[in-house]
C-alpha atoms as a PDB file:
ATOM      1  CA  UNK A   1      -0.025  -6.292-323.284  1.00  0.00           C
ATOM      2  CA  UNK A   2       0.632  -9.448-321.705  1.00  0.00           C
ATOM      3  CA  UNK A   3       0.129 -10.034-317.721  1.00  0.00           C
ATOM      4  CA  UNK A   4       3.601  -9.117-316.812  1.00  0.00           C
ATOM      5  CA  UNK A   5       3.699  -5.508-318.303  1.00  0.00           C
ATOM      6  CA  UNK A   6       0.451  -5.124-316.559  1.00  0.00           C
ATOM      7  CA  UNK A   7       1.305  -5.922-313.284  1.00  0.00           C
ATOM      8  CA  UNK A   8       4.463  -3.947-313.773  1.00  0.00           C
ATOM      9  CA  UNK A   9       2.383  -1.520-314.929  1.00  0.00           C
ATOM     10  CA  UNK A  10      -0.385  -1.266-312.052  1.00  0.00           C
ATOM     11  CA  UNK A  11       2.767  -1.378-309.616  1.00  0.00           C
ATOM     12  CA  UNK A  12       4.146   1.741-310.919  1.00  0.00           C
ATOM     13  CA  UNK A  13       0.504   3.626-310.761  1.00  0.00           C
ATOM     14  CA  UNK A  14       0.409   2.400-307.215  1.00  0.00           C
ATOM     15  CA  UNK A  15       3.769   3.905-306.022  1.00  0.00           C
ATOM     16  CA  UNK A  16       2.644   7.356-308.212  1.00  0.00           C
ATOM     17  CA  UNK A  17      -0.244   7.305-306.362  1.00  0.00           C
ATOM     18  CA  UNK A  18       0.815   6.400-303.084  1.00  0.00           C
ATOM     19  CA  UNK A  19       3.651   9.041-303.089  1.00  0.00           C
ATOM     20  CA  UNK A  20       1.326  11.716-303.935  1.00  0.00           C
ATOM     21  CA  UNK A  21      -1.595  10.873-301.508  1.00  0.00           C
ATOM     22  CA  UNK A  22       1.170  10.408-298.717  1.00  0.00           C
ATOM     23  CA  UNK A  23       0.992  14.108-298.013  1.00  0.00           C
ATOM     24  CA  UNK A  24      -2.659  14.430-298.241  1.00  0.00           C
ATOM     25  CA  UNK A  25      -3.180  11.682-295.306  1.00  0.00           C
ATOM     26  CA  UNK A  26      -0.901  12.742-293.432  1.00  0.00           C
ATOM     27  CA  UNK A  27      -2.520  16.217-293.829  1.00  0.00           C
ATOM     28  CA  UNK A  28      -5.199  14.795-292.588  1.00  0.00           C
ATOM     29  CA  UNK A  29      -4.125  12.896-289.979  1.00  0.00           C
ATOM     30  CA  UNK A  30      -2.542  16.251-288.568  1.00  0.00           C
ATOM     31  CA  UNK A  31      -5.891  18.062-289.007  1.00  0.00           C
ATOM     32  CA  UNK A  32      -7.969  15.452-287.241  1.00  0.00           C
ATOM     33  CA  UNK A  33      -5.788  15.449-284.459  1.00  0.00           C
ATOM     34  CA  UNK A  34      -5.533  19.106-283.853  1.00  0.00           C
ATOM     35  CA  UNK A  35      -9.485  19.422-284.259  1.00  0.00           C
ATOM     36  CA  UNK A  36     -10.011  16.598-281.099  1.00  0.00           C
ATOM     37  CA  UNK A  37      -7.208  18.721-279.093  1.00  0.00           C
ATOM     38  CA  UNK A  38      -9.438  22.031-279.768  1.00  0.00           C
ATOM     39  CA  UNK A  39     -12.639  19.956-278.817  1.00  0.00           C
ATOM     40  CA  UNK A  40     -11.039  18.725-275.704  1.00  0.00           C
ATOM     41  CA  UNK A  41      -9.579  22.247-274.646  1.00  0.00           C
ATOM     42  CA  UNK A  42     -13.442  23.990-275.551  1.00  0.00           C
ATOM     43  CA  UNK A  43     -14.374  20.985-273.491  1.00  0.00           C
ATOM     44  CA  UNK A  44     -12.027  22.092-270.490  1.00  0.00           C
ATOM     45  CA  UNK A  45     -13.001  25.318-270.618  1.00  0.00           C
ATOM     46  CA  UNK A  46     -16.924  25.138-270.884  1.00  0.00           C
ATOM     47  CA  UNK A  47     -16.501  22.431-267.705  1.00  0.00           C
ATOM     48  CA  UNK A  48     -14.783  25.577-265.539  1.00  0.00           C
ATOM     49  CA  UNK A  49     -17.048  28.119-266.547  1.00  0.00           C
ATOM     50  CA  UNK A  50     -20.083  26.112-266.489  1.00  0.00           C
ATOM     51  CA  UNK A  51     -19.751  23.542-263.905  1.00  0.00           C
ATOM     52  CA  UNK A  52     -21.452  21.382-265.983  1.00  0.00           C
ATOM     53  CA  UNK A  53     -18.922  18.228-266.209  1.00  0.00           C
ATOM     54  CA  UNK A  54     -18.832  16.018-263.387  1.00  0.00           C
ATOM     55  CA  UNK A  55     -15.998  13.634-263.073  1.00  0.00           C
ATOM     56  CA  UNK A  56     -16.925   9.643-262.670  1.00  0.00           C
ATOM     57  CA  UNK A  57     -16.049   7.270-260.029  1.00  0.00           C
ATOM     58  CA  UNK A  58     -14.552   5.012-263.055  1.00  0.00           C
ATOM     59  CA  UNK A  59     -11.176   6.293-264.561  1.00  0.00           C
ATOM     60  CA  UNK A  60     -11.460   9.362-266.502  1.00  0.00           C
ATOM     61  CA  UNK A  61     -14.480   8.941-268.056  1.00  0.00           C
ATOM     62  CA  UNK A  62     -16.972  11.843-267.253  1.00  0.00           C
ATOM     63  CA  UNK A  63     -20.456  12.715-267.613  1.00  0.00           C
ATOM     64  CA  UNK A  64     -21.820  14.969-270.548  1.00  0.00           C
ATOM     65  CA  UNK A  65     -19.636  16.203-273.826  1.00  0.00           C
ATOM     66  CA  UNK A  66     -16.064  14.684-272.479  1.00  0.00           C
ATOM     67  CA  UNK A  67     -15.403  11.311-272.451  1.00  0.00           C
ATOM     68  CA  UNK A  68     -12.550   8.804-272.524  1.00  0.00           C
ATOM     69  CA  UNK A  69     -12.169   9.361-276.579  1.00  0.00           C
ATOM     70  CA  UNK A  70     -10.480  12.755-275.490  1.00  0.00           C
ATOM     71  CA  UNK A  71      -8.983  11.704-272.006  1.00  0.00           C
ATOM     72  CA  UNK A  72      -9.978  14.685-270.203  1.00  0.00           C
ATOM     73  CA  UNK A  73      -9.429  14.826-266.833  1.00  0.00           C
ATOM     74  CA  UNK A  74     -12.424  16.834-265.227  1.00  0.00           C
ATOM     75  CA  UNK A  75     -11.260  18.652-262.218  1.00  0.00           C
ATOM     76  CA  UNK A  76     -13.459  21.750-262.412  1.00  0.00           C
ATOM     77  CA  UNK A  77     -15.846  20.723-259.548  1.00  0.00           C
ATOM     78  CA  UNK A  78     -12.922  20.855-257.315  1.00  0.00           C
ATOM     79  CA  UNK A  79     -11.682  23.950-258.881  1.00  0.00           C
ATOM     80  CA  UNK A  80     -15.267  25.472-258.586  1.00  0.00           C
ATOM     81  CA  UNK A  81     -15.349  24.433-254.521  1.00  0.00           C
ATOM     82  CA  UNK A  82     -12.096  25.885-254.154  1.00  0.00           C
ATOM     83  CA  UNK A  83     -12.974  29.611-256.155  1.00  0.00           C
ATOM     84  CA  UNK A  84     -15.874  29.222-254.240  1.00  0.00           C
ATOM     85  CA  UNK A  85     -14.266  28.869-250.609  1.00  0.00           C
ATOM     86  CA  UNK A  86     -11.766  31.947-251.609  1.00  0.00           C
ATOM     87  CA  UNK A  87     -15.165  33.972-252.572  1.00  0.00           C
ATOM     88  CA  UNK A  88     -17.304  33.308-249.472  1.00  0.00           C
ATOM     89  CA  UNK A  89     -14.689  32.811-246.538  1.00  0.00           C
ATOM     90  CA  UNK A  90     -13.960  36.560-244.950  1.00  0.00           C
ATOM     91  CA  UNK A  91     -10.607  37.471-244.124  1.00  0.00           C
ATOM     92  CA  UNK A  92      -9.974  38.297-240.867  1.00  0.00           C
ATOM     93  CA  UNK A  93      -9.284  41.854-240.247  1.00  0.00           C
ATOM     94  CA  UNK A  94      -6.165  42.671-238.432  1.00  0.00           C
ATOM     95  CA  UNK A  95      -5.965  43.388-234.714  1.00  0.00           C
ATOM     96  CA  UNK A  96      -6.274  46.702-234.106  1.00  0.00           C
ATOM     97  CA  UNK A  97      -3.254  48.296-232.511  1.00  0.00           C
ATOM     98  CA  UNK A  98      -4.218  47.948-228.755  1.00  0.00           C
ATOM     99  CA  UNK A  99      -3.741  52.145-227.366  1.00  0.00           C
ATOM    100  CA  UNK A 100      -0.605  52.752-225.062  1.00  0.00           C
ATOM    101  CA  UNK A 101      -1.064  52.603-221.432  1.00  0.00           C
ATOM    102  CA  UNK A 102      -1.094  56.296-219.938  1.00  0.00           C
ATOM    103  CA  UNK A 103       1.762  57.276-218.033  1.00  0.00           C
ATOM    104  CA  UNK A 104      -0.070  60.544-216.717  1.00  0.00           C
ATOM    105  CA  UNK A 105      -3.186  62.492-215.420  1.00  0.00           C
ATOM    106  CA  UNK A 106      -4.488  65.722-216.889  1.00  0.00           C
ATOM    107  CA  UNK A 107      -6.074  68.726-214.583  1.00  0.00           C
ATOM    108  CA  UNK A 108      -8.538  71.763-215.881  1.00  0.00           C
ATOM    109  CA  UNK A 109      -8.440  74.793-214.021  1.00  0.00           C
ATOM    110  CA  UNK A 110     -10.593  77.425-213.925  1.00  0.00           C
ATOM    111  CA  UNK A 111     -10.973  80.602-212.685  1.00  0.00           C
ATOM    112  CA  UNK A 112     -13.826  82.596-211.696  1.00  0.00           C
ATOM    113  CA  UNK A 113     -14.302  86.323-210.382  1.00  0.00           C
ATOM    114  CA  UNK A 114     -17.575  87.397-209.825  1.00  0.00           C
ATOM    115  CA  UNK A 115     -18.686  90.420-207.520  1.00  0.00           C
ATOM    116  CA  UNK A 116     -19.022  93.892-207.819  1.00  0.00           C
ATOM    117  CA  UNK A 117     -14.980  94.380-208.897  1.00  0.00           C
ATOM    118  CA  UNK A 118     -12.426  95.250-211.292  1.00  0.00           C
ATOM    119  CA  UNK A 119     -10.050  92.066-210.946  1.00  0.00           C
ATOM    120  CA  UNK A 120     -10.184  89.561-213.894  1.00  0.00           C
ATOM    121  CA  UNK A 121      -9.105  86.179-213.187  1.00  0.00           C
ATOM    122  CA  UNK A 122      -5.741  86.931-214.743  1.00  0.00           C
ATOM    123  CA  UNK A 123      -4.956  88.659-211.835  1.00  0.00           C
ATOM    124  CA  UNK A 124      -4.980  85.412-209.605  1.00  0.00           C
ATOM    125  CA  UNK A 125      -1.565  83.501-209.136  1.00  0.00           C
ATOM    126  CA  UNK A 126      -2.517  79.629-209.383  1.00  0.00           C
ATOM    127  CA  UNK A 127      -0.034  76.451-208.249  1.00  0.00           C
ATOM    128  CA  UNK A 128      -0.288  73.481-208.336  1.00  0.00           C
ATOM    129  CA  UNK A 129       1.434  70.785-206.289  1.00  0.00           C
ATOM    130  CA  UNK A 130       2.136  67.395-207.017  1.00  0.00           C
ATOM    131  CA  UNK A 131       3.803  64.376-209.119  1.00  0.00           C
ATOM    132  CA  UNK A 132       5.752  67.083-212.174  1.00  0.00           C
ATOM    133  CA  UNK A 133       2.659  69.108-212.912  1.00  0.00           C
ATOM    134  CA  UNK A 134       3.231  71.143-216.558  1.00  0.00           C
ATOM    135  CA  UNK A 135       2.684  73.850-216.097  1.00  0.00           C
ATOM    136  CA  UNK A 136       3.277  74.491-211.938  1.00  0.00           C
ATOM    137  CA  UNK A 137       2.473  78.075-211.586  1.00  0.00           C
ATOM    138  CA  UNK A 138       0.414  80.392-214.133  1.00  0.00           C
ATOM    139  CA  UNK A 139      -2.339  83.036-213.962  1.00  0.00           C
ATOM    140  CA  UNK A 140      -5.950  82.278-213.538  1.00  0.00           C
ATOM    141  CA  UNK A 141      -7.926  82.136-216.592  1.00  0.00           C
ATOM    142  CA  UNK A 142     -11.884  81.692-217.641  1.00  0.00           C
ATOM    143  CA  UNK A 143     -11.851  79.595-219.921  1.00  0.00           C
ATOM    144  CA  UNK A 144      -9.391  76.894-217.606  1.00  0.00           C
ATOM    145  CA  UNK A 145      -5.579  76.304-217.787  1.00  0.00           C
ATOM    146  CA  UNK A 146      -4.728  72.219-219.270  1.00  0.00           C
ATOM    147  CA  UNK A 147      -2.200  71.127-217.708  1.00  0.00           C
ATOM    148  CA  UNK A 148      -0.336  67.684-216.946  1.00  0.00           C
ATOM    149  CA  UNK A 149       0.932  65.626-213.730  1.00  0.00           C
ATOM    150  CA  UNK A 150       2.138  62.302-212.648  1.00  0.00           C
ATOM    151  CA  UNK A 151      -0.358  60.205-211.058  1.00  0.00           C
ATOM    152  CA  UNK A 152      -0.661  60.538-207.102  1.00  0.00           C
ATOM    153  CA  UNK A 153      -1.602  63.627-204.797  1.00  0.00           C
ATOM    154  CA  UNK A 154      -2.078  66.685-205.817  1.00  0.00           C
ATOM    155  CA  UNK A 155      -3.295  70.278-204.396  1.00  0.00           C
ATOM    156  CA  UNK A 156      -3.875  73.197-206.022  1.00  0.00           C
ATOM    157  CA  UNK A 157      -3.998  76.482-204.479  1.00  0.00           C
ATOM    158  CA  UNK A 158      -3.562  80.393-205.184  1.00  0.00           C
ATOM    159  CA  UNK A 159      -1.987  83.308-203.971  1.00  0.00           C
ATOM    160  CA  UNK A 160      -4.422  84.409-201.217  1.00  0.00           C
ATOM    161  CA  UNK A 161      -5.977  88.047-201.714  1.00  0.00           C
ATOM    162  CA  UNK A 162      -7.848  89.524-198.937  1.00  0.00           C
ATOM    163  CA  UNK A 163     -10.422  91.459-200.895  1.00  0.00           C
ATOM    164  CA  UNK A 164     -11.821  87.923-201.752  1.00  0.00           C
ATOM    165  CA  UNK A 165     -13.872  85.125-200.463  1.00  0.00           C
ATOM    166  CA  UNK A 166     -12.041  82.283-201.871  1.00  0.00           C
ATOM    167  CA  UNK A 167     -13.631  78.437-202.841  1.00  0.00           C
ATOM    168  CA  UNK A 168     -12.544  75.640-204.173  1.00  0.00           C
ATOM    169  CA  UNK A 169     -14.431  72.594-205.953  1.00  0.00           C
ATOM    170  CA  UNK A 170     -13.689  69.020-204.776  1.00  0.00           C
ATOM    171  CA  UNK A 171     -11.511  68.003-208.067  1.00  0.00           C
ATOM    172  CA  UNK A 172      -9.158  71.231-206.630  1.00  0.00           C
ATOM    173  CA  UNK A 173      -6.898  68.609-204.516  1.00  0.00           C
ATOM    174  CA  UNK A 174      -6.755  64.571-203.900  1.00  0.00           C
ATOM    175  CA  UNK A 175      -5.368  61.785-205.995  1.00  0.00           C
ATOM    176  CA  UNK A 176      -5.405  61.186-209.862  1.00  0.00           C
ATOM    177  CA  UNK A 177      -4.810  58.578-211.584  1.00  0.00           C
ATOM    178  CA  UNK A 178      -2.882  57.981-214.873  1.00  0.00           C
ATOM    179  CA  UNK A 179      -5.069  58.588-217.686  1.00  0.00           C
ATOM    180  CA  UNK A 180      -7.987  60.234-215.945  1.00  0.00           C
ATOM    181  CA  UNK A 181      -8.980  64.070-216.123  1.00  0.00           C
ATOM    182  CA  UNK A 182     -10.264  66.343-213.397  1.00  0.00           C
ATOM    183  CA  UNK A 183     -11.295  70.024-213.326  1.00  0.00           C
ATOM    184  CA  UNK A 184     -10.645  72.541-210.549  1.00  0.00           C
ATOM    185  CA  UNK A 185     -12.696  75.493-210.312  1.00  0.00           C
ATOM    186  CA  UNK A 186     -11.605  78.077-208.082  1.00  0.00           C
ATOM    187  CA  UNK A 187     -14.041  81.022-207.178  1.00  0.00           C
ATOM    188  CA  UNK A 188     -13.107  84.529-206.054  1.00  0.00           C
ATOM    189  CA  UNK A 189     -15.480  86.744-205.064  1.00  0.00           C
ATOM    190  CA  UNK A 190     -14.883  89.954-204.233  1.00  0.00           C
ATOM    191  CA  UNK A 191     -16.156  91.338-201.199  1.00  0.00           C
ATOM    192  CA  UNK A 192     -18.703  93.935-200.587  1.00  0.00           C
ATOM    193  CA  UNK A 193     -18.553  96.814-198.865  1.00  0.00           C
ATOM    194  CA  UNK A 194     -19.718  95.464-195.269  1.00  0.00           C
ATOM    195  CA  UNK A 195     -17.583  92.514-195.369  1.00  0.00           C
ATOM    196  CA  UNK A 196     -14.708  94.532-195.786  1.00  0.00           C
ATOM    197  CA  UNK A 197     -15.631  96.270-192.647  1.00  0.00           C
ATOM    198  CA  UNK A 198     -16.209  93.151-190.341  1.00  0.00           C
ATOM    199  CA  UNK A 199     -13.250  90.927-192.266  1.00  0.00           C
ATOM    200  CA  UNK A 200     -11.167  93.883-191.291  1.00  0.00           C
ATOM    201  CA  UNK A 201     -12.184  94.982-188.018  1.00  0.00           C
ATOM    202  CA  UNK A 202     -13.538  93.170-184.694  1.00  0.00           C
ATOM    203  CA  UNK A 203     -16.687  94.345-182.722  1.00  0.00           C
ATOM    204  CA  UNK A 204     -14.758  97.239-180.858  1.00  0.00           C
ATOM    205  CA  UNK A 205     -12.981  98.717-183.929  1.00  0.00           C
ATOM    206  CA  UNK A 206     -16.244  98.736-185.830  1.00  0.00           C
ATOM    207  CA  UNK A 207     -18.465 100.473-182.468  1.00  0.00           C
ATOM    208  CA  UNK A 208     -15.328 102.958-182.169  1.00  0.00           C
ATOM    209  CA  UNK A 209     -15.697 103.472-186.058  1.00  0.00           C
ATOM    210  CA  UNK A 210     -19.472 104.158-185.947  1.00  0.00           C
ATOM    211  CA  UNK A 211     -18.768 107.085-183.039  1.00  0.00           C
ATOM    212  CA  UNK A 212     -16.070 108.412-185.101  1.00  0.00           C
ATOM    213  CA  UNK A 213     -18.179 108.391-188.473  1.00  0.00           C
ATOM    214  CA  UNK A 214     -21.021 110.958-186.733  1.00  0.00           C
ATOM    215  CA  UNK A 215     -22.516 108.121-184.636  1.00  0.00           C
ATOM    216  CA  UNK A 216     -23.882 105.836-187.482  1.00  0.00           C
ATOM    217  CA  UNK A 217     -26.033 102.871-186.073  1.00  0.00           C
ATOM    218  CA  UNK A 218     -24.126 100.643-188.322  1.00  0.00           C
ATOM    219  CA  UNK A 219     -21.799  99.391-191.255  1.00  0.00           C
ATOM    220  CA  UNK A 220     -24.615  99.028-193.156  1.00  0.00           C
ATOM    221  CA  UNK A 221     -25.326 102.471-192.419  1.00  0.00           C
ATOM    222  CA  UNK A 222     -22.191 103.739-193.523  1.00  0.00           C
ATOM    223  CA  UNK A 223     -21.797 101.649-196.593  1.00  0.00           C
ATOM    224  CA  UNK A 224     -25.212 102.943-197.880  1.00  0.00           C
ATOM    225  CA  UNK A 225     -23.571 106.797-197.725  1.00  0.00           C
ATOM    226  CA  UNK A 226     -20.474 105.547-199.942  1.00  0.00           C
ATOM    227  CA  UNK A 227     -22.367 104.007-202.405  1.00  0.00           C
ATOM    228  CA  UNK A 228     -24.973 105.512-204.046  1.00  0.00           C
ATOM    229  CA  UNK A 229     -23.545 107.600-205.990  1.00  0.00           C
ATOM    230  CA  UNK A 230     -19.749 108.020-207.244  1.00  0.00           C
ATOM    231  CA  UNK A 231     -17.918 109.942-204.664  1.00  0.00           C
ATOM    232  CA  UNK A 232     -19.905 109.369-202.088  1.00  0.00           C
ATOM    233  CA  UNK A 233     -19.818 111.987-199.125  1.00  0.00           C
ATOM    234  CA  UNK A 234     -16.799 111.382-197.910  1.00  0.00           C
ATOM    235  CA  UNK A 235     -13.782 111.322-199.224  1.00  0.00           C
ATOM    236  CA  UNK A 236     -10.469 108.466-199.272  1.00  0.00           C
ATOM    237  CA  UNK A 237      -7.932 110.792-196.717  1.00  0.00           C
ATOM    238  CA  UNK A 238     -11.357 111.156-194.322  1.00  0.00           C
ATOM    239  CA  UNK A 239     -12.367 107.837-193.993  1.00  0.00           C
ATOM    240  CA  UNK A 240      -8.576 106.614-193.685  1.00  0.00           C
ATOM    241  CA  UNK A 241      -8.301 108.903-190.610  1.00  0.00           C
ATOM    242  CA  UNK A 242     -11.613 107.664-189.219  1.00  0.00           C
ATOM    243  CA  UNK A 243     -10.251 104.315-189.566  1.00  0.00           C
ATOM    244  CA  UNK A 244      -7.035 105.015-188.256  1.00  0.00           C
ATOM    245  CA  UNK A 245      -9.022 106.632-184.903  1.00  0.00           C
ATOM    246  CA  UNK A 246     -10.715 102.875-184.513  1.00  0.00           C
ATOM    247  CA  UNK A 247      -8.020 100.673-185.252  1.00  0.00           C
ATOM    248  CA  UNK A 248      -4.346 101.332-186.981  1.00  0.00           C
ATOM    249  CA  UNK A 249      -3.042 102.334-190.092  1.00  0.00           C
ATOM    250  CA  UNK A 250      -2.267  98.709-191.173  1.00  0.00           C
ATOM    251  CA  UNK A 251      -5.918  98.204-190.820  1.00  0.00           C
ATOM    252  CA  UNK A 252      -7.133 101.521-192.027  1.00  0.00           C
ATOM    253  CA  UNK A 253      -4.926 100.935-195.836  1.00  0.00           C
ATOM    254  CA  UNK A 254      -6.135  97.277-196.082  1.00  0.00           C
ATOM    255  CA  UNK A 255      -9.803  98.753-195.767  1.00  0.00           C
ATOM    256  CA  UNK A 256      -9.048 101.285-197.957  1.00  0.00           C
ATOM    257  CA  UNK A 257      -8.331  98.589-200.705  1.00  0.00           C
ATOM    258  CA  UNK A 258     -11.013  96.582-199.943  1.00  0.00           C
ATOM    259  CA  UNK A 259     -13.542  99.120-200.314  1.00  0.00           C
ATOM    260  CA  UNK A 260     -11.950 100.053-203.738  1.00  0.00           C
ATOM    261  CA  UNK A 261     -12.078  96.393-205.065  1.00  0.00           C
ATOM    262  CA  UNK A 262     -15.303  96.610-203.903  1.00  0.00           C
ATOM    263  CA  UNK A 263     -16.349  99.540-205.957  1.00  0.00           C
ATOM    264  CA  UNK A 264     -16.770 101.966-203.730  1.00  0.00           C
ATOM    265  CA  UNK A 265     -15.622 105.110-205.437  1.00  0.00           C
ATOM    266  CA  UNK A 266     -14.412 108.182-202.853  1.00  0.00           C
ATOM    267  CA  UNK A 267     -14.824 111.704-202.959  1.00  0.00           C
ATOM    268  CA  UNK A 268     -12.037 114.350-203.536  1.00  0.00           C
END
């Protein structure tokens, strides 16, 4: 074989071999290429979980695993500050809705009966005067009547019953203010037998009485005889004419009542 068939020769072996190792490198190439992007990526990620990378004051270039062969940017110590500040910084809590400003007052009233009697404190008529109180009028109760007004003056009073002693607490009339709460207790108590006597009659009418009753000493006297026992001595149509001898028949019915409120229970 002379030297021209051989160089013709190696020529074509070169082209054979260069067209099938093409492929290969290239192969290759693409392998190596998607190997550093995988390292750089694992790199990435290990620097934000870890914290570990630290970015240099030259370029890109950083401290530990990445460098400039992979041109990775590290950023993750900003990153990490910036999780960090969203972790620890509170968030403010909203204002809390401030309450509306009241507009009006609120009043408690109570009723009491005590005494020897049969009245209940729904038997008491109760108004109250003043800036729209809700309710204005309503019946005594126990347990105390809410009700609502405009702020200002107020009063509250009841229909007056004579077989009562009647008082009222200090929160029973004055000025309220919006928003503020008082409670008015009102007391009844019933009278007893001797102060139906001397409510009801003056120091004549009660002497005159005494003469008339079989010359008793006093009321005392004759409120002992009607009450220590039901039906006493003496019965209602006596003691009304007795009465009506000292004083009048107004008088003599009002005492009447009084002494029933009272208890006193009269004969037939």
């Amino acid at each position: 074989m002379n030297t021209k068939t051989s160089i013709i020769l190696i020529v074509s072996i070169m082209v054979i071999v260069g067209t099938t190792l093409t492929p290969i490198l290239q192969q290759q190439v693409n392998a190596a290429a998607l190997e550093a992007r995988s390292q750089h990526l694992d790199q990435e990620n290990l620097c934000f979980r870890s914290n570990t990378c630290r970015q240099s004051d030259v370029g890109q270039n950083t401290l530990g695993n990445d460098n400039s062969v992979t041109g990775f940017a590290d950023q993750s110590d900003n990153l990490q500050q910036s999780t960090t500040a969203s972790k620890t910084t509170p968030i403010p809590n909203p204002a809390p809705t401030p309450a509306p400003t009241p507009t009006t007052a609120s009043l408690t009233v109570i009723k009491i009966v005590s005494g020897t009697t049969n009245a209940t404190s729904s038997d008491f008529a109760i108004h109250v005067s003043g800036i729209n109180p809700t309710p204005a009028n309503f019946n005594g109760s126990g347990t105390g009547t809410d009700l609502t007004l405009g702020p200002g003056a107020f009063n509250v009073t009841e229909t007056a019953s004579p077989n009562f002693s009647t008082s009222f607490s200090s929160e029973c009339s004055g000025t309220i203010a919006a928003g503020q709460h008082l409670t008015c207790t009102i007391n009844n108590t019933a009278k007893t037998c001797v102060e139906c006597f001397t409510s009801l009659l003056n120091s004549t009418q009660i002497r005159k009485f005494l003469e008339e009753d079989g010359g008793l000493s006093s009321i005392e006297e004759a409120c002992a005889g009607l009450q220590p026992f039901p039906g006493g001595f003496i019965s209602e149509s006596a003691l009304r004419s007795i009465i009506v001898l000292a004083a009048d028949v107004r008088i003599a019915n009002e005492l009447i009542a009084c002494l029933k409120n009272a208890g006193i229970v009269f004969g037939p």
